[in-house]
PDB file of N, CA and C in Angstrom:
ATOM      1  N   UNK A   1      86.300 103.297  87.991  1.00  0.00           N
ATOM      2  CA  UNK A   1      87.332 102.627  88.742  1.00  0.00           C
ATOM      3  C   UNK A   1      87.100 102.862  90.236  1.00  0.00           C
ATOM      4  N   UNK A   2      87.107 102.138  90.980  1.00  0.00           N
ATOM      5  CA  UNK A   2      86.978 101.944  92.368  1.00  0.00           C
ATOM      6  C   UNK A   2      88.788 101.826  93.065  1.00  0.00           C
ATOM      7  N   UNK A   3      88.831 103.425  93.629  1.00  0.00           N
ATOM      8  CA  UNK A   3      90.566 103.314  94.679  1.00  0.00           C
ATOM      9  C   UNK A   3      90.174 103.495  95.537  1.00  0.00           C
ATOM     10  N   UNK A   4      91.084 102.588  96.287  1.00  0.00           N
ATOM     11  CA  UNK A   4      91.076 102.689  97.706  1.00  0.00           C
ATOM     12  C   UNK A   4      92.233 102.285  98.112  1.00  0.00           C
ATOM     13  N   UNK A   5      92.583 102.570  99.694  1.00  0.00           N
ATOM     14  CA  UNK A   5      94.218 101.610 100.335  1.00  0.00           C
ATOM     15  C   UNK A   5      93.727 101.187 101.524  1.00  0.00           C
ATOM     16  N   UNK A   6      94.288 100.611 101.832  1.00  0.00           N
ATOM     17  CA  UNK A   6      94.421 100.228 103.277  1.00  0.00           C
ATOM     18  C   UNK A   6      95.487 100.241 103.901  1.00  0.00           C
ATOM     19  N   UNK A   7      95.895 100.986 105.127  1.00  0.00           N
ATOM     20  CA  UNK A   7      97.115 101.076 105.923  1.00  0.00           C
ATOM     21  C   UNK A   7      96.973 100.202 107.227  1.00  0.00           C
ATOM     22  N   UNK A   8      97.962  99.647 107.592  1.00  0.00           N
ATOM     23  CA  UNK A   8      98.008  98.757 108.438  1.00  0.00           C
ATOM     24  C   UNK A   8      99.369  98.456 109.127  1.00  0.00           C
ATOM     25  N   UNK A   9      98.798  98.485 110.643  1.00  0.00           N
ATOM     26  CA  UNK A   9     100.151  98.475 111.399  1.00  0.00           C
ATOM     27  C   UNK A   9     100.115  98.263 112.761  1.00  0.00           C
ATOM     28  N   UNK A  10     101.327  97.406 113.513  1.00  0.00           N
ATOM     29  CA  UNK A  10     100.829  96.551 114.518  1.00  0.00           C
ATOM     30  C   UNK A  10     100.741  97.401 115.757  1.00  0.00           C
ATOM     31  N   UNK A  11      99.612  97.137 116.896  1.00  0.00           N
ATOM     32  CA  UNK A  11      99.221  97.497 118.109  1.00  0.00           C
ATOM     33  C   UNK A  11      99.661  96.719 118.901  1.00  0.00           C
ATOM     34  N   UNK A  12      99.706  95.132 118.609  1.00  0.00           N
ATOM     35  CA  UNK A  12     101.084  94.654 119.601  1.00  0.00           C
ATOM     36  C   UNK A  12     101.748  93.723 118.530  1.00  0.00           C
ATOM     37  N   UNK A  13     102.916  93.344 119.750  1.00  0.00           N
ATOM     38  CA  UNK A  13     103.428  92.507 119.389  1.00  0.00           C
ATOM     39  C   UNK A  13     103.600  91.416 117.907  1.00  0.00           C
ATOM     40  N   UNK A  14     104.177  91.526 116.988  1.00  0.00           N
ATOM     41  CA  UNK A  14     103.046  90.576 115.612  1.00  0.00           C
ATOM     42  C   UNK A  14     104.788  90.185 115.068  1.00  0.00           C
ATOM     43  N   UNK A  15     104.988  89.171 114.945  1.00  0.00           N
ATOM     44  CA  UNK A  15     106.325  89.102 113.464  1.00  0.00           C
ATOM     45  C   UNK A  15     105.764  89.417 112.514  1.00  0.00           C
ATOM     46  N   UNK A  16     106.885  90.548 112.297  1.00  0.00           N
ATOM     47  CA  UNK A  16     106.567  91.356 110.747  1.00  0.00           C
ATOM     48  C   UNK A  16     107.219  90.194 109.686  1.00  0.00           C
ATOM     49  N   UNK A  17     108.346  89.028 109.906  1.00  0.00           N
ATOM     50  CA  UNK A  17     108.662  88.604 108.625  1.00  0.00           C
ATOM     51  C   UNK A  17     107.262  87.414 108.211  1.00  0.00           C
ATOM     52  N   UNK A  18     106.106  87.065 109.305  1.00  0.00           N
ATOM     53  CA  UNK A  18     105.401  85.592 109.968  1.00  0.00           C
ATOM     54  C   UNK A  18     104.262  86.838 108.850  1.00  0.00           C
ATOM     55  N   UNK A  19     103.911  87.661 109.302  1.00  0.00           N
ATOM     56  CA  UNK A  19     102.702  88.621 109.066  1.00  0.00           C
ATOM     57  C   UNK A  19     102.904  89.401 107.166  1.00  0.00           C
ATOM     58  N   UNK A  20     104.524  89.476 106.804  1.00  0.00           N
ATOM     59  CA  UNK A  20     104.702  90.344 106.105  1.00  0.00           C
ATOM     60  C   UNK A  20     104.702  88.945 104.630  1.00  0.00           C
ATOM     61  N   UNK A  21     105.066  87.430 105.310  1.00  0.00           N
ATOM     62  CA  UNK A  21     104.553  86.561 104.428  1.00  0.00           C
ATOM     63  C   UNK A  21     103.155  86.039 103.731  1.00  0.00           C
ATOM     64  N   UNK A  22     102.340  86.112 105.292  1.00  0.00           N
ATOM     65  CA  UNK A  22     100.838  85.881 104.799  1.00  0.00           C
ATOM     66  C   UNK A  22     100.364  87.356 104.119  1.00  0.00           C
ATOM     67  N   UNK A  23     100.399  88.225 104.618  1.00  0.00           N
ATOM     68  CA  UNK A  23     100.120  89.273 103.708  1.00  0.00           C
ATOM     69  C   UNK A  23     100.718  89.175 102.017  1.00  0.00           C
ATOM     70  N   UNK A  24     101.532  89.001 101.803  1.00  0.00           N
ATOM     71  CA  UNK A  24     101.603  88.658  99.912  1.00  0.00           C
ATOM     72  C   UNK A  24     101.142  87.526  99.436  1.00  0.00           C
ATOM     73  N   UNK A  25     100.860  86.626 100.776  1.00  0.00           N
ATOM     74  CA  UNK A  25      99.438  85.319 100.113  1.00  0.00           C
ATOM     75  C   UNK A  25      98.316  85.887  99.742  1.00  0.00           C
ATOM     76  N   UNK A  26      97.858  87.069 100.706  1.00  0.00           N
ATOM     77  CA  UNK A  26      96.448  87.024 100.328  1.00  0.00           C
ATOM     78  C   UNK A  26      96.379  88.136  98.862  1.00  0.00           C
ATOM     79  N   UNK A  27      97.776  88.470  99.032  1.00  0.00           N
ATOM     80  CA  UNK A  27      97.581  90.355  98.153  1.00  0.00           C
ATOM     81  C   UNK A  27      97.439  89.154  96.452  1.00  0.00           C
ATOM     82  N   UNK A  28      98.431  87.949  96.544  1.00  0.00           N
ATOM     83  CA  UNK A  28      98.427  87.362  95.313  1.00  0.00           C
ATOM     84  C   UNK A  28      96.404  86.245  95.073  1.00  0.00           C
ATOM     85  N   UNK A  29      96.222  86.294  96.021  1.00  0.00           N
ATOM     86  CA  UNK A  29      94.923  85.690  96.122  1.00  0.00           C
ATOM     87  C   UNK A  29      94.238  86.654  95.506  1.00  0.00           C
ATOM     88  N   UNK A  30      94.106  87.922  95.981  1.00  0.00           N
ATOM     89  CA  UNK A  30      92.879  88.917  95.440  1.00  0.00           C
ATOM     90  C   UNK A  30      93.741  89.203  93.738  1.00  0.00           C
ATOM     91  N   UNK A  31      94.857  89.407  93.774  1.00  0.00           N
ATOM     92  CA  UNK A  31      95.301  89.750  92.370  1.00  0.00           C
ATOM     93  C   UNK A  31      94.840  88.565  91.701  1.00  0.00           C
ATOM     94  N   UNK A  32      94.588  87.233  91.756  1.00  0.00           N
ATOM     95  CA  UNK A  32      93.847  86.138  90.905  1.00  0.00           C
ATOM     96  C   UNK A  32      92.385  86.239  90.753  1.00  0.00           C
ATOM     97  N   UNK A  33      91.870  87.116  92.060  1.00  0.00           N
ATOM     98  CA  UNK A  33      90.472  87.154  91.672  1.00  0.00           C
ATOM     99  C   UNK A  33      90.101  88.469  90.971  1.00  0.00           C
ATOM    100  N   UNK A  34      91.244  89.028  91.161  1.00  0.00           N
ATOM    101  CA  UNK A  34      90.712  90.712  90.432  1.00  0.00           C
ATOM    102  C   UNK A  34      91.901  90.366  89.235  1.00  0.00           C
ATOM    103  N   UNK A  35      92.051  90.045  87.861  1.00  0.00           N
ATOM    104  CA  UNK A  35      93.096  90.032  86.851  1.00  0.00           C
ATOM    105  C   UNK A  35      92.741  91.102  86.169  1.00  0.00           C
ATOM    106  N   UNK A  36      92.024  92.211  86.514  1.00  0.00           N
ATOM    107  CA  UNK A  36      91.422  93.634  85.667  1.00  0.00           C
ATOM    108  C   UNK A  36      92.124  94.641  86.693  1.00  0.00           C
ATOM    109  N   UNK A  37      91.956  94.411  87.879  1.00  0.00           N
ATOM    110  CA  UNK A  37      92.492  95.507  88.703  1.00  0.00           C
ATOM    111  C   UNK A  37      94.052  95.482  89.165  1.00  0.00           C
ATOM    112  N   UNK A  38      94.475  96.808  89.956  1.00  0.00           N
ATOM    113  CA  UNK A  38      95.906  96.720  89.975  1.00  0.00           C
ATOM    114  C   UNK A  38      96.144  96.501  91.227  1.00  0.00           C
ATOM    115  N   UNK A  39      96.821  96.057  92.121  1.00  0.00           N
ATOM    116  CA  UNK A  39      97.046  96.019  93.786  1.00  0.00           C
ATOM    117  C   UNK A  39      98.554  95.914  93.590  1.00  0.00           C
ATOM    118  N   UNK A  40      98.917  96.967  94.790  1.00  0.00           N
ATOM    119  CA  UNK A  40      99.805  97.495  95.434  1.00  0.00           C
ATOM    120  C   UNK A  40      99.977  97.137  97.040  1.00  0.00           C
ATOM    121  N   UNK A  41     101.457  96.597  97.342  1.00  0.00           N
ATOM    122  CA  UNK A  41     101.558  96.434  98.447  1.00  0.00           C
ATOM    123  C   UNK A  41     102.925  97.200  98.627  1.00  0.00           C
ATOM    124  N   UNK A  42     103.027  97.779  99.695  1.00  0.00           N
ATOM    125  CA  UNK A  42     104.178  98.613 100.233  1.00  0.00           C
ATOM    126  C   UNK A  42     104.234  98.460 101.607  1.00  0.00           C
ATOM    127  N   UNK A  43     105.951  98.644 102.242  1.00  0.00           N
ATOM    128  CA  UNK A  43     106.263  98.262 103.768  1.00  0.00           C
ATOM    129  C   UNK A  43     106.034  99.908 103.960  1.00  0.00           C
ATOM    130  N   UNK A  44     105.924  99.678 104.905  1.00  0.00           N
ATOM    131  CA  UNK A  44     105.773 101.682 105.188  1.00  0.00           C
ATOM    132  C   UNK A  44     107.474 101.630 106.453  1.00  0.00           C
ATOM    133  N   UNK A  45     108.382 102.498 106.206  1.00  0.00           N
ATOM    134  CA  UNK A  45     109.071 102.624 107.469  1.00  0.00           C
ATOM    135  C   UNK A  45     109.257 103.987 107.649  1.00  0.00           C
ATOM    136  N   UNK A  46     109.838 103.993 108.710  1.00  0.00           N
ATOM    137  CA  UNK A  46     110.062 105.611 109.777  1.00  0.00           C
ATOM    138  C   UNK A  46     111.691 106.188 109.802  1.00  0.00           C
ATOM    139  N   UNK A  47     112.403 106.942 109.646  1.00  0.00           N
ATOM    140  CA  UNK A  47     113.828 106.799 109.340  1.00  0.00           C
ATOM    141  C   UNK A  47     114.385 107.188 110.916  1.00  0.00           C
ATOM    142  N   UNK A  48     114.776 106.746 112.045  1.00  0.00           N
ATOM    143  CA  UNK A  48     115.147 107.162 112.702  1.00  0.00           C
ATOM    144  C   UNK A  48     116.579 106.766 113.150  1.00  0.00           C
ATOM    145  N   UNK A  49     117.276 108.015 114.267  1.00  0.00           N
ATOM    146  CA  UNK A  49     118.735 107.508 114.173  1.00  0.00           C
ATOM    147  C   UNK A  49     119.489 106.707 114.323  1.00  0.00           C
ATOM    148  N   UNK A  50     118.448 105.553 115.113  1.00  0.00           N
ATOM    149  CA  UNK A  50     119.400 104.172 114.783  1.00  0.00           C
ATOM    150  C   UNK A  50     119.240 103.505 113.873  1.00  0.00           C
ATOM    151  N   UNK A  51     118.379 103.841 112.682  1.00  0.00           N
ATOM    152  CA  UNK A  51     118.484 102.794 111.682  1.00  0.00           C
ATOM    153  C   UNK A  51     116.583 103.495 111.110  1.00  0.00           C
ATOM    154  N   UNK A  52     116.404 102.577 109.961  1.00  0.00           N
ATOM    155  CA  UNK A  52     114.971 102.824 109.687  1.00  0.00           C
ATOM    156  C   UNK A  52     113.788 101.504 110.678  1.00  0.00           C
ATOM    157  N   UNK A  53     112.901 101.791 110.761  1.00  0.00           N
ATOM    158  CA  UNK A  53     111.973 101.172 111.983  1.00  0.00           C
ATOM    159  C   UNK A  53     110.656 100.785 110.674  1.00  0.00           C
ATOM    160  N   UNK A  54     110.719  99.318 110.606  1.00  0.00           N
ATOM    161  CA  UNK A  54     109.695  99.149 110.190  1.00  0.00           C
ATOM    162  C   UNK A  54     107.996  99.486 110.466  1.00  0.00           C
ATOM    163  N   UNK A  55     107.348 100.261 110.154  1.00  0.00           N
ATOM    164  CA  UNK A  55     106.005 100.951 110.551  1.00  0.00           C
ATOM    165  C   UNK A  55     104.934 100.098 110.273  1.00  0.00           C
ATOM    166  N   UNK A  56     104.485  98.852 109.222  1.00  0.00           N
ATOM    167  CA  UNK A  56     103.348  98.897 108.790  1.00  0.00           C
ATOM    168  C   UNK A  56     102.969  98.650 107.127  1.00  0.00           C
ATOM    169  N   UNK A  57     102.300  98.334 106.628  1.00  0.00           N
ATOM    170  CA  UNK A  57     102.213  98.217 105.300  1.00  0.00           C
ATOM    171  C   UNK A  57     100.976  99.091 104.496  1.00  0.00           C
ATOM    172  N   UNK A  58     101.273  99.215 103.163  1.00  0.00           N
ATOM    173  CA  UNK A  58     100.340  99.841 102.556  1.00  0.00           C
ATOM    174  C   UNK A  58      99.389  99.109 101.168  1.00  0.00           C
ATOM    175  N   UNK A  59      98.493  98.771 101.083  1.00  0.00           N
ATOM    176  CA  UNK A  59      97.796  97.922 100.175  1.00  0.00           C
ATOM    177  C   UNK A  59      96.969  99.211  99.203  1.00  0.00           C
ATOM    178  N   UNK A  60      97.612  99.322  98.462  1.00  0.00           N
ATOM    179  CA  UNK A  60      96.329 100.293  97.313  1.00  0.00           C
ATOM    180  C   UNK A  60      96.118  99.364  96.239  1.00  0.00           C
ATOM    181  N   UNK A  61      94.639  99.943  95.821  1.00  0.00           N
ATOM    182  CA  UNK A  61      93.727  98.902  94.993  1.00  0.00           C
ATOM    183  C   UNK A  61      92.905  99.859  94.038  1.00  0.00           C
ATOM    184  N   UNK A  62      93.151  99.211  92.959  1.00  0.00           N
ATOM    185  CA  UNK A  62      92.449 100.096  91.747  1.00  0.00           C
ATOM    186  C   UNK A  62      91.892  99.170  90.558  1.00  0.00           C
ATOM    187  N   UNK A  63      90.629  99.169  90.708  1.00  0.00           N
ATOM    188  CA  UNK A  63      89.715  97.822  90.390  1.00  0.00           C
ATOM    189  C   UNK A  63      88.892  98.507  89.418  1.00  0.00           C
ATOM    190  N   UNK A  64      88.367  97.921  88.625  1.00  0.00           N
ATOM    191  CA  UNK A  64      87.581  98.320  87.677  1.00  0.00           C
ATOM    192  C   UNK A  64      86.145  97.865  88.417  1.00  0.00           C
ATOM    193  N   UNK A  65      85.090  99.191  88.084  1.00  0.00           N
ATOM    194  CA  UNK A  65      83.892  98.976  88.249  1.00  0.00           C
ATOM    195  C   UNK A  65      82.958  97.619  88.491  1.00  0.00           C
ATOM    196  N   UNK A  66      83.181  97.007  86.893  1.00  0.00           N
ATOM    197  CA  UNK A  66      82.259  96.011  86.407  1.00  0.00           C
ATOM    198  C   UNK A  66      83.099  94.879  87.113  1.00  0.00           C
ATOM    199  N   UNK A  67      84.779  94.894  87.549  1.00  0.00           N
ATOM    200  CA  UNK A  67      85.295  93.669  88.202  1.00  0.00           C
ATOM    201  C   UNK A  67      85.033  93.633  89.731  1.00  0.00           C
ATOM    202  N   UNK A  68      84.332  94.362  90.434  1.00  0.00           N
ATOM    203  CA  UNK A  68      84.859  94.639  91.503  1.00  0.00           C
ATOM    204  C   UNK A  68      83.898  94.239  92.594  1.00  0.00           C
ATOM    205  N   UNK A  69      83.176  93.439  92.002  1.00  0.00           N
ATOM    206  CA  UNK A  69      81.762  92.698  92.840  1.00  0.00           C
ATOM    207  C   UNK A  69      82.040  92.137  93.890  1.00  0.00           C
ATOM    208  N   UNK A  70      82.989  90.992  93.739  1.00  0.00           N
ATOM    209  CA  UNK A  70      83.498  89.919  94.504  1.00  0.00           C
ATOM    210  C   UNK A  70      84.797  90.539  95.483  1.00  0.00           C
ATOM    211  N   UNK A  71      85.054  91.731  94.951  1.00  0.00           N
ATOM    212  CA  UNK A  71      86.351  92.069  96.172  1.00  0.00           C
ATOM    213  C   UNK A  71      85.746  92.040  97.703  1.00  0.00           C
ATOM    214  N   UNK A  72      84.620  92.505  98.078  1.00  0.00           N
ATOM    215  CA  UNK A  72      84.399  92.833  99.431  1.00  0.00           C
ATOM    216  C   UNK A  72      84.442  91.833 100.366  1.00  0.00           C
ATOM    217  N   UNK A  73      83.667  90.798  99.278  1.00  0.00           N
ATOM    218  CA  UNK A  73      84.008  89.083 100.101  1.00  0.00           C
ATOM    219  C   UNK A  73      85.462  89.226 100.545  1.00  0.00           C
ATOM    220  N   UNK A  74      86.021  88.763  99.910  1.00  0.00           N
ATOM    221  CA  UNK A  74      87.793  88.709 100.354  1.00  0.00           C
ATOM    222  C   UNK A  74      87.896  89.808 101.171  1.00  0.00           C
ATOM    223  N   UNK A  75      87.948  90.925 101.232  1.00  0.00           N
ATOM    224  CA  UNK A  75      88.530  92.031 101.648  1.00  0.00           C
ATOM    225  C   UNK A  75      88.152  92.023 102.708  1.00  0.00           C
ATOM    226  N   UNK A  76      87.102  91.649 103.596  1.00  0.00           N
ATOM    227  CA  UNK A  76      86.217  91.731 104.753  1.00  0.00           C
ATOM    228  C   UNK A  76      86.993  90.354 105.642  1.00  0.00           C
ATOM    229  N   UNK A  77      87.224  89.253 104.740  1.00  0.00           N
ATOM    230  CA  UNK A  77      87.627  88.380 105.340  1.00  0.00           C
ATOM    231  C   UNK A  77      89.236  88.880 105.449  1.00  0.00           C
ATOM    232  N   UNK A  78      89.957  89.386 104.826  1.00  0.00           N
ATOM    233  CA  UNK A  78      91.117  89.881 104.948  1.00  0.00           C
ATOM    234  C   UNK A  78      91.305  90.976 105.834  1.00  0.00           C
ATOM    235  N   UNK A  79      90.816  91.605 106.199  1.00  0.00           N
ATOM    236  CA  UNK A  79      90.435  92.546 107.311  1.00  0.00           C
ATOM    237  C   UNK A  79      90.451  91.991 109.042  1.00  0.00           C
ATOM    238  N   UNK A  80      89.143  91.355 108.577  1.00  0.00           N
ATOM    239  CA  UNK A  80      89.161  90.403 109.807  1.00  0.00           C
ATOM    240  C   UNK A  80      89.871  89.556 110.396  1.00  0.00           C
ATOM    241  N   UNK A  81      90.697  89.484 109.423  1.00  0.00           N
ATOM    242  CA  UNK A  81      91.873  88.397 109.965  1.00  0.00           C
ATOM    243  C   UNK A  81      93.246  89.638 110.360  1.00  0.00           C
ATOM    244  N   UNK A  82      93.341  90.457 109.645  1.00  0.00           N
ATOM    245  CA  UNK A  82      94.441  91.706 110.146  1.00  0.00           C
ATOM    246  C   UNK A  82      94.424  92.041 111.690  1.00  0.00           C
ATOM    247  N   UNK A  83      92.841  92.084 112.178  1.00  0.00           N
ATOM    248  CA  UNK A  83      92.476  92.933 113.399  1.00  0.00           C
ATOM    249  C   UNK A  83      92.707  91.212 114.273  1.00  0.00           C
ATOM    250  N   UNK A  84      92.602  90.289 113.948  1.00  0.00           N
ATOM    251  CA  UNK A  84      92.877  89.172 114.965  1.00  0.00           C
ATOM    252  C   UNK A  84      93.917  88.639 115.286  1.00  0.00           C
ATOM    253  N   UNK A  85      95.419  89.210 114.036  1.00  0.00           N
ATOM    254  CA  UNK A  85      96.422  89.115 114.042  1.00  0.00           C
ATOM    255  C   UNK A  85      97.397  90.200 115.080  1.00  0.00           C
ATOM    256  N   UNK A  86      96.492  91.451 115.497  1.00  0.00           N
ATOM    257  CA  UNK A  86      96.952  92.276 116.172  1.00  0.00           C
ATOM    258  C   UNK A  86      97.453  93.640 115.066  1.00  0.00           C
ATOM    259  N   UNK A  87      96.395  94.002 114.119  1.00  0.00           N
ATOM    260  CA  UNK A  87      97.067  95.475 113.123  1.00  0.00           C
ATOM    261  C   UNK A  87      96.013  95.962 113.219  1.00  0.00           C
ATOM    262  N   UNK A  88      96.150  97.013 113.680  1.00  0.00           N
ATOM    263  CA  UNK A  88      95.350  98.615 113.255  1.00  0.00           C
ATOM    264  C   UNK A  88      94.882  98.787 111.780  1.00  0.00           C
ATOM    265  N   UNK A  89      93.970  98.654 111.248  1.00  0.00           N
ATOM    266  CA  UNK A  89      93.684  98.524 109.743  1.00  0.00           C
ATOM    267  C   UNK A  89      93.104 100.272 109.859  1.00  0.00           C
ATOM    268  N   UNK A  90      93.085 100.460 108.895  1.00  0.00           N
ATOM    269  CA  UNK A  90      92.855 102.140 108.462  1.00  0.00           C
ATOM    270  C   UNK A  90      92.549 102.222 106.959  1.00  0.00           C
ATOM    271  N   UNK A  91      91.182 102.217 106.804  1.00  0.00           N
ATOM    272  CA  UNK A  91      90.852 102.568 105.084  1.00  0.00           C
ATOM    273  C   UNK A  91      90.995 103.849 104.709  1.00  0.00           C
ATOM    274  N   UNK A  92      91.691 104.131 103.101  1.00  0.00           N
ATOM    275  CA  UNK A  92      91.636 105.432 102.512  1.00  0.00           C
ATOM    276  C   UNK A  92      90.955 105.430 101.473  1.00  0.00           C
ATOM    277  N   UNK A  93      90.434 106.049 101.147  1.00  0.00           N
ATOM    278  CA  UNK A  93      89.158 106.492  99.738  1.00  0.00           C
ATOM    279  C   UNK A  93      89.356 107.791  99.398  1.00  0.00           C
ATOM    280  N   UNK A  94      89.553 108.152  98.097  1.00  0.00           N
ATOM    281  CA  UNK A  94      89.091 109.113  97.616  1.00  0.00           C
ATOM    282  C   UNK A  94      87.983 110.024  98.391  1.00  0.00           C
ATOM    283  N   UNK A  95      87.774 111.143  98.608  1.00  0.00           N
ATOM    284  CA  UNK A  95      87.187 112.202  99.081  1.00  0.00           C
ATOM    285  C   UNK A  95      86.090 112.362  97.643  1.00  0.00           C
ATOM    286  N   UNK A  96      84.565 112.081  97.953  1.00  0.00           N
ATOM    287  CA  UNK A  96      83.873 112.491  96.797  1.00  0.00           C
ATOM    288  C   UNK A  96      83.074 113.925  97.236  1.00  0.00           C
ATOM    289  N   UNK A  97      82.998 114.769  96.519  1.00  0.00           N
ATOM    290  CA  UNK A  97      82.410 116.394  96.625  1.00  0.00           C
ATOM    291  C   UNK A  97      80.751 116.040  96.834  1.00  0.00           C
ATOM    292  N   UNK A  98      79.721 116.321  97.112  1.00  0.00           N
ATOM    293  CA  UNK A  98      79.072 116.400  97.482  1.00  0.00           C
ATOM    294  C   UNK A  98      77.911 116.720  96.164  1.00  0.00           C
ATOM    295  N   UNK A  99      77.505 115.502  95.166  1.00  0.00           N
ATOM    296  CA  UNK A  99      77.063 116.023  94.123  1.00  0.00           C
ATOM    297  C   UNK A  99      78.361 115.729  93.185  1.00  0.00           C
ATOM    298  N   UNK A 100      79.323 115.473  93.256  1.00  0.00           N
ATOM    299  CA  UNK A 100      80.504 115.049  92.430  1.00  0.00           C
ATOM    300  C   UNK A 100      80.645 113.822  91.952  1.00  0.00           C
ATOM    301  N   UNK A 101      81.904 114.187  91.210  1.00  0.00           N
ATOM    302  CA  UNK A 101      82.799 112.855  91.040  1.00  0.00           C
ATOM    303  C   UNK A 101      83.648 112.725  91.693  1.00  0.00           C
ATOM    304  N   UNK A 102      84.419 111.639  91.913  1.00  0.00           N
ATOM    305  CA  UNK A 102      85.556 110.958  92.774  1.00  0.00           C
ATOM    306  C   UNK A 102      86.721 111.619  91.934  1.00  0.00           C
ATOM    307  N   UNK A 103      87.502 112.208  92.356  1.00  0.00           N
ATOM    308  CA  UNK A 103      88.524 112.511  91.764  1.00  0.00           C
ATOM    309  C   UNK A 103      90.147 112.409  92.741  1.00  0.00           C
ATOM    310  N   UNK A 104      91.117 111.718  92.169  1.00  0.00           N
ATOM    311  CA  UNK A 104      92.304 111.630  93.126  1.00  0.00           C
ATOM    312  C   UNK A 104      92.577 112.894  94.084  1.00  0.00           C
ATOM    313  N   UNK A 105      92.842 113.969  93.825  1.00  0.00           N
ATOM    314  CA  UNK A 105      93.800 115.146  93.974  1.00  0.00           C
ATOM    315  C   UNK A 105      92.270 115.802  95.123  1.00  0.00           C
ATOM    316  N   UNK A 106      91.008 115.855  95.306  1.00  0.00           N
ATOM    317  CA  UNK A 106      90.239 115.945  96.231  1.00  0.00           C
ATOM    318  C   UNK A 106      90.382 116.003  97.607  1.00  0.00           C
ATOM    319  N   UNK A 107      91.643 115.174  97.870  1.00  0.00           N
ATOM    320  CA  UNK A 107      91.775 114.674  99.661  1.00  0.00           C
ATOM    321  C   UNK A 107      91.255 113.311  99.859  1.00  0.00           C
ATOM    322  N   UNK A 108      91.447 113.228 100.792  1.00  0.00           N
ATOM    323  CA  UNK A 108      91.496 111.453 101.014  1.00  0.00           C
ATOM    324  C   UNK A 108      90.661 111.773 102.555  1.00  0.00           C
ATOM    325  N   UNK A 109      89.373 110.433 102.218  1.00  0.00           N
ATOM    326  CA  UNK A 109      89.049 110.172 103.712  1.00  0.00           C
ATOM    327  C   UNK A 109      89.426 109.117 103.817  1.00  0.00           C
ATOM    328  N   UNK A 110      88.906 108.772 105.511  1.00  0.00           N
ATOM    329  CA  UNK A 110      89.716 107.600 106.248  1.00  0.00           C
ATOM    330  C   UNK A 110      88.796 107.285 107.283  1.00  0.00           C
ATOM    331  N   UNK A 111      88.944 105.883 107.332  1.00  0.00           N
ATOM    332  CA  UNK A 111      87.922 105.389 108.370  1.00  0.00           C
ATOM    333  C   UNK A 111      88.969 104.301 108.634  1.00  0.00           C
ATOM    334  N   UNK A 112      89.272 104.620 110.357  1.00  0.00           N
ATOM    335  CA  UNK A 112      89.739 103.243 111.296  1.00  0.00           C
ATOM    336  C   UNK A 112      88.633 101.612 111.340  1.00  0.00           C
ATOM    337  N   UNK A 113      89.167 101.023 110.983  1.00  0.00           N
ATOM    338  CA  UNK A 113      88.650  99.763 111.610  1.00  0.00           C
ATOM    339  C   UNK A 113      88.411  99.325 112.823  1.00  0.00           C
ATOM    340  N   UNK A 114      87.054  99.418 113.558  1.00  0.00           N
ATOM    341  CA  UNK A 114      87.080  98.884 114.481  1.00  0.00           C
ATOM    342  C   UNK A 114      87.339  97.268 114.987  1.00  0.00           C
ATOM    343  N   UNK A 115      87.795  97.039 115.882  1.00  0.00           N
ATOM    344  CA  UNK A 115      87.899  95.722 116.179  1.00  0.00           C
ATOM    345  C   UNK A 115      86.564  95.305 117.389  1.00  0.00           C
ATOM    346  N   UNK A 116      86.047  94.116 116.858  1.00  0.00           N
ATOM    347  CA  UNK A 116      85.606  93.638 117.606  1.00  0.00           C
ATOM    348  C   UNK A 116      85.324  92.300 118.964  1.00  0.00           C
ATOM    349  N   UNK A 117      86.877  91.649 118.268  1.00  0.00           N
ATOM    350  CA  UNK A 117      87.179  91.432 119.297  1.00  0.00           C
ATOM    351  C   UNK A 117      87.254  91.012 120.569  1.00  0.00           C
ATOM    352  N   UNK A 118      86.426  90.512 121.117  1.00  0.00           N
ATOM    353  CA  UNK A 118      86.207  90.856 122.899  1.00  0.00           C
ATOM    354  C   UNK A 118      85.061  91.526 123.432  1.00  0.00           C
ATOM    355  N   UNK A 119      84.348  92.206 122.191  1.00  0.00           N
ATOM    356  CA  UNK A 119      83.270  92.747 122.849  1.00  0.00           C
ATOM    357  C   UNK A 119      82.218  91.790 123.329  1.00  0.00           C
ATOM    358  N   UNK A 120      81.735  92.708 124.843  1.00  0.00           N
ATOM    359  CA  UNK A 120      80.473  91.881 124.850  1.00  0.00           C
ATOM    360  C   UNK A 120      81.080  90.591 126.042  1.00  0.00           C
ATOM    361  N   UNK A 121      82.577  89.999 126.187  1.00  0.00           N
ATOM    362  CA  UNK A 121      82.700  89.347 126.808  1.00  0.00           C
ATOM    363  C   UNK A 121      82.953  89.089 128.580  1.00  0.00           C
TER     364      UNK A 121
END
């Protein structure tokens, strides 16, 4: 099984209800192309004293091996479109031991998404 999440959350300006719609287009797009794997979408919020503050969303994905060929297509294009929309994308993976197996309870690494953006211009 292949887990992973993705956290994501805006650097400027973005409508969360404009952003928080296309996001369950695409989450139901990959759930048609993955019908073996499980995807998870969650709002992430912050509780503070005037109220709770919407933060960001959480996408976890738990795909079976032999299904999981065709996710990167989508996922790359879904990515790329996060960072042009204005969100901080942040991948989580399982922590694998060195000579191991992948196991949940290990720790979690994380790699920011760079944006590219503007470079170069």
């Amino acid at each position: 099984m292949a887990y992973f999440a993705i956290r994501c959350h805006p650097y400027v300006p973005v409508s969360i209800g404009e952003f928080e719609h296309w996001l369950h287009e695409q989450v139901e797009r990959l759930r048609a192309d993955q019908p073996h794997g499980v995807l998870r979408l969650s709002r992430l919020s912050q509780s503070v004293p005037s109220g709770d503050r919407e933060i960001g969303w959480l996408l976890e994905f738990d795909l079976p091996e032999e299904h999981s060929e065709h996710a990167p297509d989508h996922l790359t294009g879904m990515l790329t479109d996060m960072r042009l929309l204005g969100l901080q994308v942040t991948l989580l993976s399982p922590h694998v031991p060195a000579g191991g197996e992948t196991h949940r309870n290990h720790g979690v690494t994380t790699a920011t998404v760079a944006s590219t953006v503007g470079a170069g211009s």
